[in-house]
Protein backbone atom coordinates (compact mmCIF):
# COMPACT_ATOMS: atom_id res chain seq x y z
CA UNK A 1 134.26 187.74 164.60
CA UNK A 2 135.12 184.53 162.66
CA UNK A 3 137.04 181.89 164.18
CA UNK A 4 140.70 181.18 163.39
CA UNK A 5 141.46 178.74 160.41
CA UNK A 6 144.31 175.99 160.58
CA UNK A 7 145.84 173.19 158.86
CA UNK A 8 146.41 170.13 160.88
CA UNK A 9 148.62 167.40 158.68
CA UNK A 10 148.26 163.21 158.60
CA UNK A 11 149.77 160.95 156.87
CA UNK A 12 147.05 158.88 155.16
CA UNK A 13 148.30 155.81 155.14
CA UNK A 14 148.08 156.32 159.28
CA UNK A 15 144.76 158.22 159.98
CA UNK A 16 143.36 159.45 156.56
CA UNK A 17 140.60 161.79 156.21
CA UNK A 18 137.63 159.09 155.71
CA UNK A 19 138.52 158.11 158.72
CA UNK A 20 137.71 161.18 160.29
CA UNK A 21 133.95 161.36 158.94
CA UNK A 22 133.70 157.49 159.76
CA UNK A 23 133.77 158.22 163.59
CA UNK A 24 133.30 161.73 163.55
CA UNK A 25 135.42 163.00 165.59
CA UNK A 26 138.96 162.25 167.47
CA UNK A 27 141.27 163.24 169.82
CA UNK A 28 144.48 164.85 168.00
CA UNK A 29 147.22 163.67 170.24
CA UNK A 30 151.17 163.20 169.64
CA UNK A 31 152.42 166.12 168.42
CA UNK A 32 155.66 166.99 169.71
CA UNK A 33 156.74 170.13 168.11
CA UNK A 34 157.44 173.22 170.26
CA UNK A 35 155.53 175.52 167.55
CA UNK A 36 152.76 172.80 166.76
CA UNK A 37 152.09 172.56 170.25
CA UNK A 38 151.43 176.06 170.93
CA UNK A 39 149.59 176.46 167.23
CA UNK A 40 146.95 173.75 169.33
CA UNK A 41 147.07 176.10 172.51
CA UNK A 42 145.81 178.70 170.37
CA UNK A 43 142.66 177.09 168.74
CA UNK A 44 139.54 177.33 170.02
CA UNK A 45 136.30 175.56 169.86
CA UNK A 46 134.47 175.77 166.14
CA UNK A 47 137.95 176.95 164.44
CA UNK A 48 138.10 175.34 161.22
CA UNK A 49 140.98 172.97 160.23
CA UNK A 50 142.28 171.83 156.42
CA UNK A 51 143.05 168.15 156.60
CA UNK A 52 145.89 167.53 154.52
CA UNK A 53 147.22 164.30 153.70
CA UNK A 54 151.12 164.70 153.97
CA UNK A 55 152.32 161.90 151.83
CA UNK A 56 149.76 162.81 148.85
CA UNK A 57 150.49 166.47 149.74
CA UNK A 58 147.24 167.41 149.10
CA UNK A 59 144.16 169.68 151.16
CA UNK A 60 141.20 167.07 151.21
CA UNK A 61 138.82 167.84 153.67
CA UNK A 62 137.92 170.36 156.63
CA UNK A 63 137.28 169.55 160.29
CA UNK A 64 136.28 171.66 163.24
CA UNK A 65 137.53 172.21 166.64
CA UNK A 66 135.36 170.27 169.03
CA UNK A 67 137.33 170.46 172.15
CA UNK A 68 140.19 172.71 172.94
CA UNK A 69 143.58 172.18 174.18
CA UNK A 70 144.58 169.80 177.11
CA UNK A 71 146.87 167.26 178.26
CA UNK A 72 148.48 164.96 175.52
CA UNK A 73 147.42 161.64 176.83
CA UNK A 74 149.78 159.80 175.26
CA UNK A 75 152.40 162.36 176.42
CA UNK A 76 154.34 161.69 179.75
CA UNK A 77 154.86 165.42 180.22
CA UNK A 78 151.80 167.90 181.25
CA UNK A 79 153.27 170.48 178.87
CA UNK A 80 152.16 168.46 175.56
CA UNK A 81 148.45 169.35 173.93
CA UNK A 82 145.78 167.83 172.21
CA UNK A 83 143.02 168.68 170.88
CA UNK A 84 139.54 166.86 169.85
CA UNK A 85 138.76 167.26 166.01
CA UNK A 86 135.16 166.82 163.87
CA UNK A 87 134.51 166.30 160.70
CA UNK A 88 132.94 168.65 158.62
CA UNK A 89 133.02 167.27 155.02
CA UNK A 90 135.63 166.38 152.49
CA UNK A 91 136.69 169.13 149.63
CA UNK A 92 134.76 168.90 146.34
CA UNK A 93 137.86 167.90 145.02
CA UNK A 94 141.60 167.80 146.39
CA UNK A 95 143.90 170.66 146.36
CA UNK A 96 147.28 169.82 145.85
CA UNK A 97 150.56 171.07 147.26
CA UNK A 98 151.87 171.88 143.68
CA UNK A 99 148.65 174.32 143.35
CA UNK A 100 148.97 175.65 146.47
CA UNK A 101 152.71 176.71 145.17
CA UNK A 102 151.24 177.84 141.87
CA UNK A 103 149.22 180.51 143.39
CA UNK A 104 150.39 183.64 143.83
CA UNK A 105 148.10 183.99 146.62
CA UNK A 106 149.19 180.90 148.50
CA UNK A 107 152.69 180.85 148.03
CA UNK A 108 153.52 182.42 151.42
CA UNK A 109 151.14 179.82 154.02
CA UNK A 110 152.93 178.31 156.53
CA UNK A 111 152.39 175.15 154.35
CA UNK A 112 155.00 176.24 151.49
CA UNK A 113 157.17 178.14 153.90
CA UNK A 114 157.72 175.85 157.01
CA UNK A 115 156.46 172.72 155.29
CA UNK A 116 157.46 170.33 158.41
CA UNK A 117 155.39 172.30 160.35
CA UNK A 118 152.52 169.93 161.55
CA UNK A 119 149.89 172.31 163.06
CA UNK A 120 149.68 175.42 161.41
CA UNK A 121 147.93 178.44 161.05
CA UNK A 122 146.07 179.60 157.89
CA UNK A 123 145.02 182.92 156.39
CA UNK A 124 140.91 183.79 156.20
CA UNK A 125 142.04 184.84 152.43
CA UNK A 126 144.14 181.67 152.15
CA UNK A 127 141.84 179.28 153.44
CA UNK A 128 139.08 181.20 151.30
CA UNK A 129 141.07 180.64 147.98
CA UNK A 130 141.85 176.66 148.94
CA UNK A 131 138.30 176.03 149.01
CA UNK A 132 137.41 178.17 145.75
CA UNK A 133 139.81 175.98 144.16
CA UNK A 134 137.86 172.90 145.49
CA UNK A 135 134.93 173.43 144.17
CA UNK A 136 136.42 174.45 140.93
CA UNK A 137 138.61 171.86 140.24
CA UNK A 138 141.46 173.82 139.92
CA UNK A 139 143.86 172.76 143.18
CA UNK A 140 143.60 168.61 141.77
CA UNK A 141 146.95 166.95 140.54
CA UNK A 142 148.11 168.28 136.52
CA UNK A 143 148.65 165.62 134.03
CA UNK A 144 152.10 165.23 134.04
CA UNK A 145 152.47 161.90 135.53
CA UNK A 146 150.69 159.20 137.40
CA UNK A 147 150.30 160.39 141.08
CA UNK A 148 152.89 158.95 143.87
CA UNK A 149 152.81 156.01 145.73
CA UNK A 150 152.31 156.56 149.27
CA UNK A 151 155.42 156.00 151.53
CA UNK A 152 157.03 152.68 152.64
CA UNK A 153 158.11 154.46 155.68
CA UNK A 154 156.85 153.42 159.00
CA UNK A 155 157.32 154.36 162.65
CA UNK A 156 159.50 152.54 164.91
CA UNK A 157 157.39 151.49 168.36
CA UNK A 158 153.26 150.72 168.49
CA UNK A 159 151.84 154.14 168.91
CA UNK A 160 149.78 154.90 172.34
CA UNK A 161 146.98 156.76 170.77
CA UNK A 162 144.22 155.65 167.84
CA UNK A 163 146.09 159.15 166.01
CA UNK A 164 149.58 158.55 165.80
CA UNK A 165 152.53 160.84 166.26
CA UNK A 166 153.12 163.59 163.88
CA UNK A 167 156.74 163.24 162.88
CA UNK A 168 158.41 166.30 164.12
């Protein structure tokens, strides 16, 4: 049986992608999201994750479950998970929230539907699709305007961890 698949979100600005692949592999820490947290209780080692960049709102890259769930460490309460994260390449090219929306197929993940949601699960026929649209070309950014500017908006406080916080 195939593992589960997941989308994990991060703001780019904070811990992009590239990151990822540059040290290969992290500890996913700070979420603080009843539902996120037990989406990270449920993964298990070699699940595959999307990486999507929240403020570009697009899929760009997959990672793999290296270590399941355990103690936050930046959390002062036993009851908060993380999880360690690899990298297992970037997409061929980006898929994009507004694709994801455009798809018939995709129109009911988690992403559309409960888009705060930080930690989420993904179809096998979902995740499938995101990938074929990779490789085609087909989830990148339409030509209606210039792409937006990452966010001004930072966190109050020095985070604890290398990862910081989602924001939930």
């Amino acid at each position: 049986m195939a593992g589960a698949r997941w989308l994990m979100k991060s703001e780019p600005e904070v811990y992009p992608f590239a990151k990822l692949v540059a040290e290969k592999h992290t500890v996913w820490d700070g979420v603080r999201n009843h539902q996120a947290r037990n989406n990270l209780a449920a993964m298990a080692v070699g699940d595959l994750v999307l990486f999507y960049h929240s403020h570009d709102a697009e899929v760009v890259g997959i990672a793999r479950v290296r270590k399941t769930a355990f103690p936050d460490p930046t959390a002062d309460d036993p009851r908060w998970l993380a999880v360690e994260l690899e990298a297992v390449e970037p997409l061929a090219s980006p898929v994009t929230l507004e694709a994801i929306k455009a798809d018939p197929q995709l129109r009911a993940m988690k992403l559309v539907t409960q888009s705060r949601l930080s930690v989420q699960p993904v179809e096998p026929a979902q995740y499938e699709k995101i990938l074929r649209l990779a490789k085609s070309g087909g989830g990148a950014r339409s030509e209606k305007g210039p792409r937006a500017a990452a966010s001004s908006r930072t966190r109050a406080g020095a985070p604890r961890s290398r990862r910081p916080a989602a924001r939930e």
